[in-house]
Protein backbone atom coordinates (compact mmCIF):
# COMPACT_ATOMS: atom_id res chain seq x y z
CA UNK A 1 2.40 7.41 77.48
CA UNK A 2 2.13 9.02 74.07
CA UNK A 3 2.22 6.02 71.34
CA UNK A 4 5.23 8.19 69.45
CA UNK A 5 3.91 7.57 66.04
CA UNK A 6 1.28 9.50 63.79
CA UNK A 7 -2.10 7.81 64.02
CA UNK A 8 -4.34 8.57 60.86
CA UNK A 9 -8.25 8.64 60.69
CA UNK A 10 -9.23 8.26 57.43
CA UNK A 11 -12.94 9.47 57.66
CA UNK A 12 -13.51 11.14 60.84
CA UNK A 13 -17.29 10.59 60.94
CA UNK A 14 -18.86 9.36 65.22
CA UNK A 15 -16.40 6.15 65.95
CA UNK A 16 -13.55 8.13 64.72
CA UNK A 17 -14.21 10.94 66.50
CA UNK A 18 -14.80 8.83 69.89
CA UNK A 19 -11.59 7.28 69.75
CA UNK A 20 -9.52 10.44 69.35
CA UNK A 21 -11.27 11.79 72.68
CA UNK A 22 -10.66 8.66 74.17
CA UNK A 23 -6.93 8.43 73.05
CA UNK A 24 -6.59 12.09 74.19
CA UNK A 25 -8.14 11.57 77.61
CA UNK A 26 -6.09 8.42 78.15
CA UNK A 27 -3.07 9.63 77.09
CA UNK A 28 -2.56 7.13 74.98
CA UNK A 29 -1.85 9.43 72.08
CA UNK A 30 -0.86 13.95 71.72
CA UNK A 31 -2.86 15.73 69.99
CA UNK A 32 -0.28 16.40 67.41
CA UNK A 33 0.31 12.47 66.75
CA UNK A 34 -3.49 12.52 65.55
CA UNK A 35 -4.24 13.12 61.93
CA UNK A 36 -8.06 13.38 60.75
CA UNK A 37 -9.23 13.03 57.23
CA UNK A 38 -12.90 13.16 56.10
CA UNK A 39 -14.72 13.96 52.54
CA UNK A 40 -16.73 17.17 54.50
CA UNK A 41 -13.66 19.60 54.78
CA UNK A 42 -15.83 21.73 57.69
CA UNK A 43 -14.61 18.54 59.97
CA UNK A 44 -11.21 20.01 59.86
CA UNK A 45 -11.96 23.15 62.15
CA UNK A 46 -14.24 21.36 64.22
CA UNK A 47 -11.75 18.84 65.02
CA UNK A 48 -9.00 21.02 65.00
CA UNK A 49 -11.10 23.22 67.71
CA UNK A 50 -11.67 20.72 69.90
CA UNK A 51 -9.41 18.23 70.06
CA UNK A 52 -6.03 20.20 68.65
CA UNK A 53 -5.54 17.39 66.10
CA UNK A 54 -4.40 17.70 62.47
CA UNK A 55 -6.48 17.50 59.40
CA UNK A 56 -5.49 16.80 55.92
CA UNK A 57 -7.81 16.95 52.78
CA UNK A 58 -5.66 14.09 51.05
CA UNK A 59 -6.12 10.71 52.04
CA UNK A 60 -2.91 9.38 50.63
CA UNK A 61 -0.92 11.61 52.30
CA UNK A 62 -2.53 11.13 55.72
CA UNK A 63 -1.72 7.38 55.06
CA UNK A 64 1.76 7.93 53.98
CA UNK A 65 2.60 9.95 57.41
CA UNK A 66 1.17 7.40 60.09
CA UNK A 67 3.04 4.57 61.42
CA UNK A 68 -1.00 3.31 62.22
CA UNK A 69 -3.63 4.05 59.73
CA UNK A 70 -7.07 3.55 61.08
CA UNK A 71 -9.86 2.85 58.39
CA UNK A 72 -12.64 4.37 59.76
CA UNK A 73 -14.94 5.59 56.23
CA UNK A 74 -18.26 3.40 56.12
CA UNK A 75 -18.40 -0.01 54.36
CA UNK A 76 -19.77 1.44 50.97
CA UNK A 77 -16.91 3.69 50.77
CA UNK A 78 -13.88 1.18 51.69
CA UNK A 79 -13.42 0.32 47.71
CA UNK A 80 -12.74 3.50 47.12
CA UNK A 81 -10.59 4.20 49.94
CA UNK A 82 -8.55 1.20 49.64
CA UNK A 83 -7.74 1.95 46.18
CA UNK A 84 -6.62 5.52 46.98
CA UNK A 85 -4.25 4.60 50.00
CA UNK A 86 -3.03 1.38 48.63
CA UNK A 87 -0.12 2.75 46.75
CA UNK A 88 1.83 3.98 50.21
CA UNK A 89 0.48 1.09 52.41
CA UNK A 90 3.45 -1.30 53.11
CA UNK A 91 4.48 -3.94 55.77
CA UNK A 92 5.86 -0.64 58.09
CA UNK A 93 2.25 0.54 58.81
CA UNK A 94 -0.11 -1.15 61.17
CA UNK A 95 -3.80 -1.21 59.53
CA UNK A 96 -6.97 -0.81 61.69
CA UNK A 97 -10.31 -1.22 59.87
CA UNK A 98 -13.26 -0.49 61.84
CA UNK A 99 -16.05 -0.74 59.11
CA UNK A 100 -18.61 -3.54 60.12
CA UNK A 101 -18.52 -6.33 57.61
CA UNK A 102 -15.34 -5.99 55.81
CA UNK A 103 -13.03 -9.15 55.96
CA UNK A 104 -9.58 -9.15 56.44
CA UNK A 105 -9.27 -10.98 52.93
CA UNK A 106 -10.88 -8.01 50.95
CA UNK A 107 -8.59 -5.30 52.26
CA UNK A 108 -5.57 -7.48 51.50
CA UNK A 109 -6.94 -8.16 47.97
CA UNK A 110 -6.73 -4.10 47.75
CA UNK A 111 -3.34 -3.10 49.38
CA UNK A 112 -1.36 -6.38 48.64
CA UNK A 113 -0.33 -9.05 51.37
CA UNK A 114 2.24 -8.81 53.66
CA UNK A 115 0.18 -5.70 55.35
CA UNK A 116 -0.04 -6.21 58.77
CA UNK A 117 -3.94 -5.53 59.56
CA UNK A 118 -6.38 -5.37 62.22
CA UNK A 119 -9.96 -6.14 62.20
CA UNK A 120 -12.29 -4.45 64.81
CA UNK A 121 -16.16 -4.45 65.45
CA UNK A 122 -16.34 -1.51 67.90
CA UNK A 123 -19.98 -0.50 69.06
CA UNK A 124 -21.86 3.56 69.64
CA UNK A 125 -21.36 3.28 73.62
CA UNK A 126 -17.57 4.35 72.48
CA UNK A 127 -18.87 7.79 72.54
CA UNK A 128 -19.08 7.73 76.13
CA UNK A 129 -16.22 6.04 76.72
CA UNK A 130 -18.07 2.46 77.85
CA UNK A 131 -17.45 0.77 74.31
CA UNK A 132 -17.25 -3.03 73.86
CA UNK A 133 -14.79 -3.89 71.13
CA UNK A 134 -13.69 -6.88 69.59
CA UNK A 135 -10.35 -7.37 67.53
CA UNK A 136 -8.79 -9.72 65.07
CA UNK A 137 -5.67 -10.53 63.60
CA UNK A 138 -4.88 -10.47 60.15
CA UNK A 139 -1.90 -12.82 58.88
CA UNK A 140 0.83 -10.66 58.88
CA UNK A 141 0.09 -8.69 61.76
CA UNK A 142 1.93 -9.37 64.96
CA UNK A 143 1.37 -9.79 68.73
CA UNK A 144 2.50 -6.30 69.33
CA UNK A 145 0.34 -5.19 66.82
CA UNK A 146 -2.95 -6.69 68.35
CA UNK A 147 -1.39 -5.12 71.47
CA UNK A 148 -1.23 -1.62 70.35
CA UNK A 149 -4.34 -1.79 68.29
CA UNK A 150 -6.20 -3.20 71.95
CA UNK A 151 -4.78 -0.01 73.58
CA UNK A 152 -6.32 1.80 70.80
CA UNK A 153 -9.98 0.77 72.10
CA UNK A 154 -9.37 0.41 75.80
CA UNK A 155 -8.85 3.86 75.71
CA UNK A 156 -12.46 4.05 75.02
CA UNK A 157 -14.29 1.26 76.91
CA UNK A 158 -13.00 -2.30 77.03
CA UNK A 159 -11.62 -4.44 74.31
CA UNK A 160 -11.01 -8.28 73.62
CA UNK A 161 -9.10 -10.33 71.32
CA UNK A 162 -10.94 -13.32 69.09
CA UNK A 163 -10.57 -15.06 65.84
CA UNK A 164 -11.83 -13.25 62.67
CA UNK A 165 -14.61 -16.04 62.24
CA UNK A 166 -16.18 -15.06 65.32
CA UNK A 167 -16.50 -11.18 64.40
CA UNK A 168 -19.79 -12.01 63.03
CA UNK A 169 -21.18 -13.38 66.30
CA UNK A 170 -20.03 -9.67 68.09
CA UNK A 171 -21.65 -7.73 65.43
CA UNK A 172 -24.83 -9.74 66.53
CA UNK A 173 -24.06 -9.20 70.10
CA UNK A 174 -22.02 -6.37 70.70
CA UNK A 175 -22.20 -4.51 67.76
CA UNK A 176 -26.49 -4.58 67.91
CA UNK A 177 -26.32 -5.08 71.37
CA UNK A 178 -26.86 -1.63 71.66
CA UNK A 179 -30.06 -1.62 69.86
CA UNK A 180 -31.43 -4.12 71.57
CA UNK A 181 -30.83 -2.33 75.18
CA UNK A 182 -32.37 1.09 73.90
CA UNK A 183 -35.09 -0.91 73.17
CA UNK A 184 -35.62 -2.90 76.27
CA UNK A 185 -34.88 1.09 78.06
CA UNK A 186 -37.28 2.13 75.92
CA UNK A 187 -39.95 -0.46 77.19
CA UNK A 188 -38.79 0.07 80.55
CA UNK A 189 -40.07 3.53 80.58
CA UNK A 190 -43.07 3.15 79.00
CA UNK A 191 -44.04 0.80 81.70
CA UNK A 192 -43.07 3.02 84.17
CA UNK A 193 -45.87 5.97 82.49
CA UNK A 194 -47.94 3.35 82.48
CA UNK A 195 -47.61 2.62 86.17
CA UNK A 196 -47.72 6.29 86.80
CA UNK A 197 -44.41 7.95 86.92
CA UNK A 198 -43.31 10.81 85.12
CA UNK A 199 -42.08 10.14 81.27
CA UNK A 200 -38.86 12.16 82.66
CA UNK A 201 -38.12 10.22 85.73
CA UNK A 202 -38.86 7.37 84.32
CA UNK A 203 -36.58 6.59 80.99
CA UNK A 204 -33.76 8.20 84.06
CA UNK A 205 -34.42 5.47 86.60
CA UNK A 206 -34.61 2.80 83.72
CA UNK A 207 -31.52 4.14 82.23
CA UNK A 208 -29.70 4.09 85.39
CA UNK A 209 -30.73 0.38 86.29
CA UNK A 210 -29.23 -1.24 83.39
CA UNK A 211 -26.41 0.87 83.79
CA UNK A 212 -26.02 0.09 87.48
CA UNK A 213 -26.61 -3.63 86.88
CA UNK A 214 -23.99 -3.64 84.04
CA UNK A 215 -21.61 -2.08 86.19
CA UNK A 216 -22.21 -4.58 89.32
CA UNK A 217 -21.70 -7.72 87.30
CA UNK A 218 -18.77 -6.44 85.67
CA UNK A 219 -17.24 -5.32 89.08
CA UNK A 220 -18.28 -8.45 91.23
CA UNK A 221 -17.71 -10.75 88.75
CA UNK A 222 -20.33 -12.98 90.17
CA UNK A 223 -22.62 -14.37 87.54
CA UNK A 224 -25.68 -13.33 86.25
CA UNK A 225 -28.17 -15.63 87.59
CA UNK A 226 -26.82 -15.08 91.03
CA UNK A 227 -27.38 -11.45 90.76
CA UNK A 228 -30.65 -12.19 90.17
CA UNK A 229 -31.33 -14.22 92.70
CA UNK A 230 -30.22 -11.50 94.61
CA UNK A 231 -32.85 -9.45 93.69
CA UNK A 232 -35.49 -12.26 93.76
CA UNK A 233 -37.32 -12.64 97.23
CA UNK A 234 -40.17 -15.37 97.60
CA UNK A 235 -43.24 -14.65 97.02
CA UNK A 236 -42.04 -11.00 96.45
CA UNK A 237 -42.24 -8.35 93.42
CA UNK A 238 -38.99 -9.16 91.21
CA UNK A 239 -39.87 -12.98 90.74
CA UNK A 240 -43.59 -11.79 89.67
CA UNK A 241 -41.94 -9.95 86.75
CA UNK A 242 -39.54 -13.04 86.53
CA UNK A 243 -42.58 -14.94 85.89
CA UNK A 244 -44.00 -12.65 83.52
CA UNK A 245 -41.09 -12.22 81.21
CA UNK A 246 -40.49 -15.91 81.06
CA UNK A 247 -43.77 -16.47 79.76
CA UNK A 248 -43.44 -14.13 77.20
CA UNK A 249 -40.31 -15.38 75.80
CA UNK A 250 -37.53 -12.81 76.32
CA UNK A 251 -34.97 -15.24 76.54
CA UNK A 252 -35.57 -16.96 73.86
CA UNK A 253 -36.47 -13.42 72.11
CA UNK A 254 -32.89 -12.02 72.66
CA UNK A 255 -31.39 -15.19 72.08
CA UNK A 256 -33.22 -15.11 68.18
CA UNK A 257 -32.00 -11.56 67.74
CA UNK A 258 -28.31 -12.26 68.53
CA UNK A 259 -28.77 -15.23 66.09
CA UNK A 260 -30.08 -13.32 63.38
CA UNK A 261 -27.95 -10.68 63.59
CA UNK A 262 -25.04 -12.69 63.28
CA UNK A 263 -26.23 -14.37 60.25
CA UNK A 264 -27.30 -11.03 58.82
CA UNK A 265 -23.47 -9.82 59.45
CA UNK A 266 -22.14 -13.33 57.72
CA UNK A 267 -24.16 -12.89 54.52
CA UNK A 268 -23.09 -9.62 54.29
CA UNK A 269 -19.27 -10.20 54.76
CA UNK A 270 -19.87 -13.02 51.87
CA UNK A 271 -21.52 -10.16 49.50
CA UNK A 272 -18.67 -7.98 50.25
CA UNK A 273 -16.01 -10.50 49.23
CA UNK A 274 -18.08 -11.56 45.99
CA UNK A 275 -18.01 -7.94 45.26
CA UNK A 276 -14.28 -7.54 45.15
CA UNK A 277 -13.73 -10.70 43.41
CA UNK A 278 -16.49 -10.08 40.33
CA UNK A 279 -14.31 -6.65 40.26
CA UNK A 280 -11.51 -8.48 40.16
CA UNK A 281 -12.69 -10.90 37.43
């Protein structure tokens, strides 16, 4: 059912975009509740032909017409942003940010506490509709508010609720993940060339088998290591490879990336915050 309220995109660049066709498709949200902003003016049209949403050229007047306001402009350009909209943001407006790496604390150092805001790291598969999203809290924003910003993303994969400190540890999962499975699809299908399939069939049929083993986990519920034992015959082919990528560390390998990219996503939260505050100063 239709939300009933004006949602506004400020900056309608890819993740914007993906969660007004998801909204749309789940009903979650008419086209004529959806408001689009971005700093290219050509977006308008294309939106506009597409999806039937509005589009305004003026940020603060987007922001002053949506009961949700959903911060969706890169990190770089929240400073700016923030001190545009801040003027008609007040506790009657739910705010979503979706720009990796920008605490709760340094949007409510812009538009004043007592804003009710959401954090989310959403990730690229939200194009397709099979996006992993995490949200967070901010002080003043309620239950109902986590609830309706969780619709928000559902509508475009599947969403979960944890505490701000842990946002970090999705960017390094969820939020890379993705680069990290291209990768491994990427290898995939060079191996199968290599073997002596067709560059074609091959990136398709390693495509398909992480999707297909993504999608029987997540629908059996069984865990991991029993899916794989599954697959795992003695003496047969699948505990050769086993064997193989055990010795070469891909455990441990993905295990060092997640890591990394977590810490990567902490320091930069930290710069962001000593940014605002030297401003401030």
């Amino acid at each position: 059912m239709p939300l009933g309220q004006t949602i506004a995109f400020l900056g309608a660049g890819n993740m914007a975009e993906a969660l007004v066709k998801g909204l749309l498709r789940a009903g979650v949200a008419a086209p004529q509740e959806i408001l689009c902003t971005d700093r290219r003016l050509e977006r308008g049209p294309e939106l506009q032909k597409a999806y039937g949403v509005r589009f305004s050229s003026s940020n603060v007047a987007a922001a002053r017409e949506a009961g949700i306001v959903v911060l969706s402009v890169k990190p770089q350009a929240m400073n700016k942003l923030l001190d545009e909209i801040a003027p008609v943001l007040d506790q009657s407006k739910l705010v979503i940010s979706i720009a990796a790496g920008v605490p709760i604390a340094a949007i409510e150092r812009k538009v004043g506490h007592g804003v009710r805001i959401v954090r989310t790291m959403p990730n690229t598969p939200a194009l397709v509709g099979a996006g992993a999203t995490a949200l967070s809290a901010g002080e003043h924003a309620t239950e109902a508010d986590l609830t309706q910003a969780k619709a928000l993303f559902d509508a475009v994969g599947k969403a979960v609720i944890v505490d701000e400190p842990l946002l970090d540890a999705v960017t390094g999962l969820s939020g890379s993940g993705p680069a990290y499975i291209f990768l491994i699809i990427e290898a995939l299908s060079d191996a199968g060339v290599k073997v002596g399939l067709a560059r074609v069939q091959s990136q398709e049929l390693a495509a398909q088998t992480v999707l297909g083993s993504a999608k029987l986990l997540l629908e059996t519920g069984e865990h991991p290591g029993r899916l794989k034992d599954m697959v795992t015959s003695p003496g047969g082919t699948a505990i050769a490879g086993l064997h193989t990528l055990e010795a070469g560390g891909l455990r441990t390998t993905l295990m060092n990336a997640v890591e990394a990219a977590t810490r990567r996503s902490h320091e930069l939260g930290k710069r962001f915050l000593q940014a605002k505050q030297d401003d401030e100063d």
